[in-house]
N, C-alpha and C. Protein backbone atom coordinates (compact mmCIF):
# COMPACT_ATOMS: atom_id res chain seq x y z
N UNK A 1 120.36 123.43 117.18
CA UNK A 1 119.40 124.27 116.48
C UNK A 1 118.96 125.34 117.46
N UNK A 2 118.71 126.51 117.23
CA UNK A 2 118.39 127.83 117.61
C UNK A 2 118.24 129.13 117.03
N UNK A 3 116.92 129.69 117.56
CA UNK A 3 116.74 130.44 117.03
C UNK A 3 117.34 132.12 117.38
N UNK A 4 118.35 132.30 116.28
CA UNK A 4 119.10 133.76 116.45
C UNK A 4 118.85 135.25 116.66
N UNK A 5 117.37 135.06 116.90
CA UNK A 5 116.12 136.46 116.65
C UNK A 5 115.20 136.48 118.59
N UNK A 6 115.39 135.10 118.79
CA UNK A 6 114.59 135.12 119.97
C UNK A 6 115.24 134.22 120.91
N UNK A 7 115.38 134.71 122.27
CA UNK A 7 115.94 133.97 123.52
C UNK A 7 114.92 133.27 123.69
N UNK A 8 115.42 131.79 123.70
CA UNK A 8 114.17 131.03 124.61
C UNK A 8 115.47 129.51 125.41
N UNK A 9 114.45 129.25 126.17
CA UNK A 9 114.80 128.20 127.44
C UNK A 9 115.68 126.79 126.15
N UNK A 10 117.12 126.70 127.52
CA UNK A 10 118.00 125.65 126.86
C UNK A 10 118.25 125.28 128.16
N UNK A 11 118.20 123.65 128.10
CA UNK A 11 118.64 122.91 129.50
C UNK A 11 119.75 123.36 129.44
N UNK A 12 120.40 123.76 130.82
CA UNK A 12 121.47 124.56 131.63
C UNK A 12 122.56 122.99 132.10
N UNK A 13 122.83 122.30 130.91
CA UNK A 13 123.87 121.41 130.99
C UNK A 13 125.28 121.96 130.61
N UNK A 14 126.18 121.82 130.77
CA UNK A 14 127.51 121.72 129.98
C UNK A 14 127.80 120.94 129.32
N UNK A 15 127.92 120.79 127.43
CA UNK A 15 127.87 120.41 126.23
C UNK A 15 129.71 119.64 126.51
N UNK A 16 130.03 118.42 126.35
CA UNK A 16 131.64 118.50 126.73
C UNK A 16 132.06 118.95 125.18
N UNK A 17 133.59 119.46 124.81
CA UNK A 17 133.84 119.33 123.71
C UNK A 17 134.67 118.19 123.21
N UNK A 18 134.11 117.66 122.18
CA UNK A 18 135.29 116.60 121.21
C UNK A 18 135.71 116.61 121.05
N UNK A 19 137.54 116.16 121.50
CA UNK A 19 138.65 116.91 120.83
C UNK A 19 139.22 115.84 119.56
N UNK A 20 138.52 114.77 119.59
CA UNK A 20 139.34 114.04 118.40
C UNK A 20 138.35 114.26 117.30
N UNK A 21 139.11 114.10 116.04
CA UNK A 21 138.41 114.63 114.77
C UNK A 21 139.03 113.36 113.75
N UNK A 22 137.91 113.11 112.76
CA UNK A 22 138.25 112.05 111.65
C UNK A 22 138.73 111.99 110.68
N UNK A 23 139.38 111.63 110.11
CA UNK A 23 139.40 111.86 108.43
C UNK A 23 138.42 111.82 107.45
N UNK A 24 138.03 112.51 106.61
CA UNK A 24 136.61 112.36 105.55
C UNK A 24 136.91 111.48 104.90
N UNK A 25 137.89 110.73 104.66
CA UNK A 25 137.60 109.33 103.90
C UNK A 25 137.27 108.47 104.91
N UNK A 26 137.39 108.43 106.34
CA UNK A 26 137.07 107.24 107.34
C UNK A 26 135.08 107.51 107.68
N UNK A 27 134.87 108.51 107.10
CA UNK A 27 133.45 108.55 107.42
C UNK A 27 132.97 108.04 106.39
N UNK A 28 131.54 107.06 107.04
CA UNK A 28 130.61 106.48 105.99
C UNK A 28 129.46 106.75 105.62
N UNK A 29 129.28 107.85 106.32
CA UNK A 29 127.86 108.81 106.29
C UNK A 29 128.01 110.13 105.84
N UNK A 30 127.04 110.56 104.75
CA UNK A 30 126.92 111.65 104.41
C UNK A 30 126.14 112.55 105.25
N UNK A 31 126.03 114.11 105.16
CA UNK A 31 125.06 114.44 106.42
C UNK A 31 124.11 115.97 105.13
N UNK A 32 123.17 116.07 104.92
CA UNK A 32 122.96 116.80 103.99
C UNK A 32 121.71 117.57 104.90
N UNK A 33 121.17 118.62 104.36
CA UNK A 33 120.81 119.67 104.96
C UNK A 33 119.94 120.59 104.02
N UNK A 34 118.87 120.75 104.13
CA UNK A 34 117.81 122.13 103.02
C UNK A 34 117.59 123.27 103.93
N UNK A 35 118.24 124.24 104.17
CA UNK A 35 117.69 125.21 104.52
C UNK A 35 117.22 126.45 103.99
N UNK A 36 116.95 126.56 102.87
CA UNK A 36 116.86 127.52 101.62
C UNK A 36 115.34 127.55 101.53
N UNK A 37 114.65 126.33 101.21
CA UNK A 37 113.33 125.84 100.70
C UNK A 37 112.14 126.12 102.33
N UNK A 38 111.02 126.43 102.02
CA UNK A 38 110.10 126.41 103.61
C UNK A 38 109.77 125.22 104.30
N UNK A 39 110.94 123.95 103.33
CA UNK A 39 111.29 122.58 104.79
C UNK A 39 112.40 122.73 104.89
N UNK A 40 112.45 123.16 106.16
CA UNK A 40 113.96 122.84 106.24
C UNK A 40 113.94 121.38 106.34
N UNK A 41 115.08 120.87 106.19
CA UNK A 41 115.07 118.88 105.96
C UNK A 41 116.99 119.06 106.38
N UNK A 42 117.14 117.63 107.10
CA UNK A 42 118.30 116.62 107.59
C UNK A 42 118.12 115.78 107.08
N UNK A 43 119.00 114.96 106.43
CA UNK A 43 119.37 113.69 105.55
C UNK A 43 120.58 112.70 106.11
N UNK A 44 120.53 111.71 106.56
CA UNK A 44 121.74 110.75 107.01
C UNK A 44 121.81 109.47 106.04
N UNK A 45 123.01 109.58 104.77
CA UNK A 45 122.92 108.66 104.05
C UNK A 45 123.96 107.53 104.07
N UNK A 46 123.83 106.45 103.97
CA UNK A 46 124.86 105.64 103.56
C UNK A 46 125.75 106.08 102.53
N UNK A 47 127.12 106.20 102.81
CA UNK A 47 128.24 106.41 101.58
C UNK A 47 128.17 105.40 100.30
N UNK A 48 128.39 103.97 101.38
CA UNK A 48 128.52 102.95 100.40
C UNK A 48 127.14 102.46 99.52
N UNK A 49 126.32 102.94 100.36
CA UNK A 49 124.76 101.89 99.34
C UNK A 49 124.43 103.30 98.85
N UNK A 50 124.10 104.20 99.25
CA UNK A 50 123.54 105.33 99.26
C UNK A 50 122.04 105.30 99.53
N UNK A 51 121.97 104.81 100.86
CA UNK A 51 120.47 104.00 101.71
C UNK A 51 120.45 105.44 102.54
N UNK A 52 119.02 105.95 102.66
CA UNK A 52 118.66 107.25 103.06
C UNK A 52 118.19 106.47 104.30
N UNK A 53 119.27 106.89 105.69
CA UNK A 53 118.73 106.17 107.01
C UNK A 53 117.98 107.37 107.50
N UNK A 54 117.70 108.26 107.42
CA UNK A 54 117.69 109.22 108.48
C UNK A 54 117.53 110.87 106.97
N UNK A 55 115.78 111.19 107.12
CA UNK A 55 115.14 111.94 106.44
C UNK A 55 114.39 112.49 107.19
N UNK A 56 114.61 114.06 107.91
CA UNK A 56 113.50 114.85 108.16
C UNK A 56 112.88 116.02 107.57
N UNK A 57 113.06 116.02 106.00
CA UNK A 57 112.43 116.88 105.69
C UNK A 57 111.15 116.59 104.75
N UNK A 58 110.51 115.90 105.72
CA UNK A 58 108.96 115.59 104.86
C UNK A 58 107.84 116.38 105.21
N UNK A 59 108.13 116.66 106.50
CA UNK A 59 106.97 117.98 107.57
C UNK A 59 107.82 118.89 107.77
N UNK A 60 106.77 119.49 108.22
CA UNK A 60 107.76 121.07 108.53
C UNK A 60 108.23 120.74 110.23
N UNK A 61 109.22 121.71 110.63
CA UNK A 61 109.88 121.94 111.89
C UNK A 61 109.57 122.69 112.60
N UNK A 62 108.84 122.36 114.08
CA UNK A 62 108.62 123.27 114.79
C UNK A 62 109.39 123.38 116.02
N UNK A 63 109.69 124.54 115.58
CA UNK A 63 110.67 124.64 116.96
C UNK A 63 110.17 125.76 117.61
N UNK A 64 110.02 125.52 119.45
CA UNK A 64 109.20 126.71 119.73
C UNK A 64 110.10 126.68 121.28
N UNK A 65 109.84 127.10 122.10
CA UNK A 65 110.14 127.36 123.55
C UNK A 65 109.88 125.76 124.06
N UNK A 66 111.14 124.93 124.38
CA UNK A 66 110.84 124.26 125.17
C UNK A 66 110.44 122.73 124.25
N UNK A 67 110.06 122.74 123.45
CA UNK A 67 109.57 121.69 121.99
C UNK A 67 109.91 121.96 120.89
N UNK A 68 110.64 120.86 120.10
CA UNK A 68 110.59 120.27 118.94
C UNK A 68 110.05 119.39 118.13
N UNK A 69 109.36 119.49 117.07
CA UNK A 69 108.43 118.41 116.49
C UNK A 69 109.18 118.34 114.92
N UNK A 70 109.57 116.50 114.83
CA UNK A 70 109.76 116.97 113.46
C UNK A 70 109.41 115.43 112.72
N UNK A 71 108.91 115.41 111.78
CA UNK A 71 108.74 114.10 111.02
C UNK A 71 109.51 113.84 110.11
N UNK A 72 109.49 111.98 110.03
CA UNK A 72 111.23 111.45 109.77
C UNK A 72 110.49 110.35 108.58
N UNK A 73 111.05 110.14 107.37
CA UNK A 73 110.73 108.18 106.96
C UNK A 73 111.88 107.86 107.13
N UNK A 74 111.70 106.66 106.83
CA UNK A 74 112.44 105.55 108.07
C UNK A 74 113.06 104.26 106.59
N UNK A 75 114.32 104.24 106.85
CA UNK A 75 114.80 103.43 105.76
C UNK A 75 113.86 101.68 105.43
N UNK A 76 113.71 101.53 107.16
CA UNK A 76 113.12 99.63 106.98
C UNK A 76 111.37 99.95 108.02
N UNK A 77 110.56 99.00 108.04
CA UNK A 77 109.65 98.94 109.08
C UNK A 77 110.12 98.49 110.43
N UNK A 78 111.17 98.19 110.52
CA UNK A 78 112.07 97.28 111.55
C UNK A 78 112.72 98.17 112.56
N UNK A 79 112.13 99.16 113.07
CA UNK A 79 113.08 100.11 114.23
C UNK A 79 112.65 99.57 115.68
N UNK A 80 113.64 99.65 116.30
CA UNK A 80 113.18 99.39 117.66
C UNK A 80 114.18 100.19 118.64
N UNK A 81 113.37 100.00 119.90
CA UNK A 81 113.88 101.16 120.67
C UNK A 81 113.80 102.49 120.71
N UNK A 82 112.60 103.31 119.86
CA UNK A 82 112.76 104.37 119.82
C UNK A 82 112.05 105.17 121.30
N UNK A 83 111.83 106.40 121.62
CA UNK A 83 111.04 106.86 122.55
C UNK A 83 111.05 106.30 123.99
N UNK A 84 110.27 107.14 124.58
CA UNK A 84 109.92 106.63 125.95
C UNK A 84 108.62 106.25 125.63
N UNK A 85 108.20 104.60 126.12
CA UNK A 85 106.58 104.13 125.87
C UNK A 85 106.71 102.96 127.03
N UNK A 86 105.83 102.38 127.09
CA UNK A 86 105.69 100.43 126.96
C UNK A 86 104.96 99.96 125.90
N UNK A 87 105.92 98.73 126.14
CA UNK A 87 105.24 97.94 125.02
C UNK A 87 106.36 97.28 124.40
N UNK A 88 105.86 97.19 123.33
CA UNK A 88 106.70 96.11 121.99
C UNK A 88 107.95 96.72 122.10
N UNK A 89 109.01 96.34 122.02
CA UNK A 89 110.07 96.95 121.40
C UNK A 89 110.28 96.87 119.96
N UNK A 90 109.88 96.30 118.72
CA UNK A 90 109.69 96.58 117.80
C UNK A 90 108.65 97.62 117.80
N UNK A 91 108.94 98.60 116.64
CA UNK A 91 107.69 100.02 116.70
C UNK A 91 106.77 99.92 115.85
N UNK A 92 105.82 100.40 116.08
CA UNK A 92 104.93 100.54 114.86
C UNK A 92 105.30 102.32 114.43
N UNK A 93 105.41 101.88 112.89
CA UNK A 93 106.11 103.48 112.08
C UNK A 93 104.69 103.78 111.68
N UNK A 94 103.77 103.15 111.64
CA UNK A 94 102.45 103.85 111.02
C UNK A 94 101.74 105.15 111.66
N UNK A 95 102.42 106.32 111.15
CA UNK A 95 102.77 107.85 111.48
C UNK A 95 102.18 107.55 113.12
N UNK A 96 103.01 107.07 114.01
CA UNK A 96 103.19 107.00 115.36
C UNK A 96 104.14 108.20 115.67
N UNK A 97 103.61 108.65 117.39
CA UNK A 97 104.21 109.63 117.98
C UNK A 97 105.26 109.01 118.76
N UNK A 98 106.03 109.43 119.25
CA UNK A 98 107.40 109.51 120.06
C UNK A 98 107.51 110.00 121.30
N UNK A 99 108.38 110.14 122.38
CA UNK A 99 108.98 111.22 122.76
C UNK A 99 110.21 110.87 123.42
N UNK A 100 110.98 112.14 122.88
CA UNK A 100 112.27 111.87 123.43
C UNK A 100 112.68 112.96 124.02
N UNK A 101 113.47 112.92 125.01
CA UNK A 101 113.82 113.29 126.63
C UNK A 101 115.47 113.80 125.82
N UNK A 102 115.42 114.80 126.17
CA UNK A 102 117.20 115.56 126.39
C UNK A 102 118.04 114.46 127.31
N UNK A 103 117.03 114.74 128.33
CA UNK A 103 118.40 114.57 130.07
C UNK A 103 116.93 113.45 131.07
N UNK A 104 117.39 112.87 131.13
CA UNK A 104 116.69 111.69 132.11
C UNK A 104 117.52 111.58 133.70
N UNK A 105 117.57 112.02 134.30
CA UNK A 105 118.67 112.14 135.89
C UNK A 105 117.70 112.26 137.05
N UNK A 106 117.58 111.16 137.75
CA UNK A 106 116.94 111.36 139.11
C UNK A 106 118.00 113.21 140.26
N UNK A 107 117.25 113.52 140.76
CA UNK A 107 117.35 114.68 141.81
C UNK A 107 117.01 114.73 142.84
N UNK A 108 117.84 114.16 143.80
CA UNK A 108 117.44 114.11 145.13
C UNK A 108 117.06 115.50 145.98
């Protein structure tokens, strides 16, 4: 994601490229997308159940210099592992904050 109107700060990694590619019948996920409407929204669905894992277009998207904020529902109450925290590894989804890290690398 980027914005085509304004330069702003991108970690200075090298992206590798993928060279193997799938067949669309071997994929089991749909990937759907609103960018028309003032949410933009991402959708990750199950093919076979048609179970909505992965919904961010319930809030709006902010994307600014340096931060992204975006709000998600969540197929089960049962996620774990998300973010950098302590604590439980089961999460509490009750509109709890996050944060997640690009690049984590000690620098001597």
């Amino acid at each position: 994601i980027f914005d085509p109107n304004n330069q702003c700060y991108e970690v200075p990694i090298d992206v590798p490229t993928v060279e193997k590619s799938a067949s669309l019948d071997s994929i089991k996920y749909e990937f759907k997308y609103n960018h028309k409407s003032e949410r933009f929204g991402i959708s990750i669905i199950r093919k076979s159940s048609k179970t909505v894992l992965f919904n961010c277009g319930i809030g709006p998207l902010i994307f600014a210099d340096q931060f992204i904020q975006l709000s998600s529902s969540l197929a089960s109450k049962y996620i774990y592992g998300l973010g950098e925290h302590r604590g439980s590894f089961l999460q509490d989804v009750n509109w709890s904050r996050y944060a997640f890290w690009s690049r984590d690398v000690f620098h001597a």
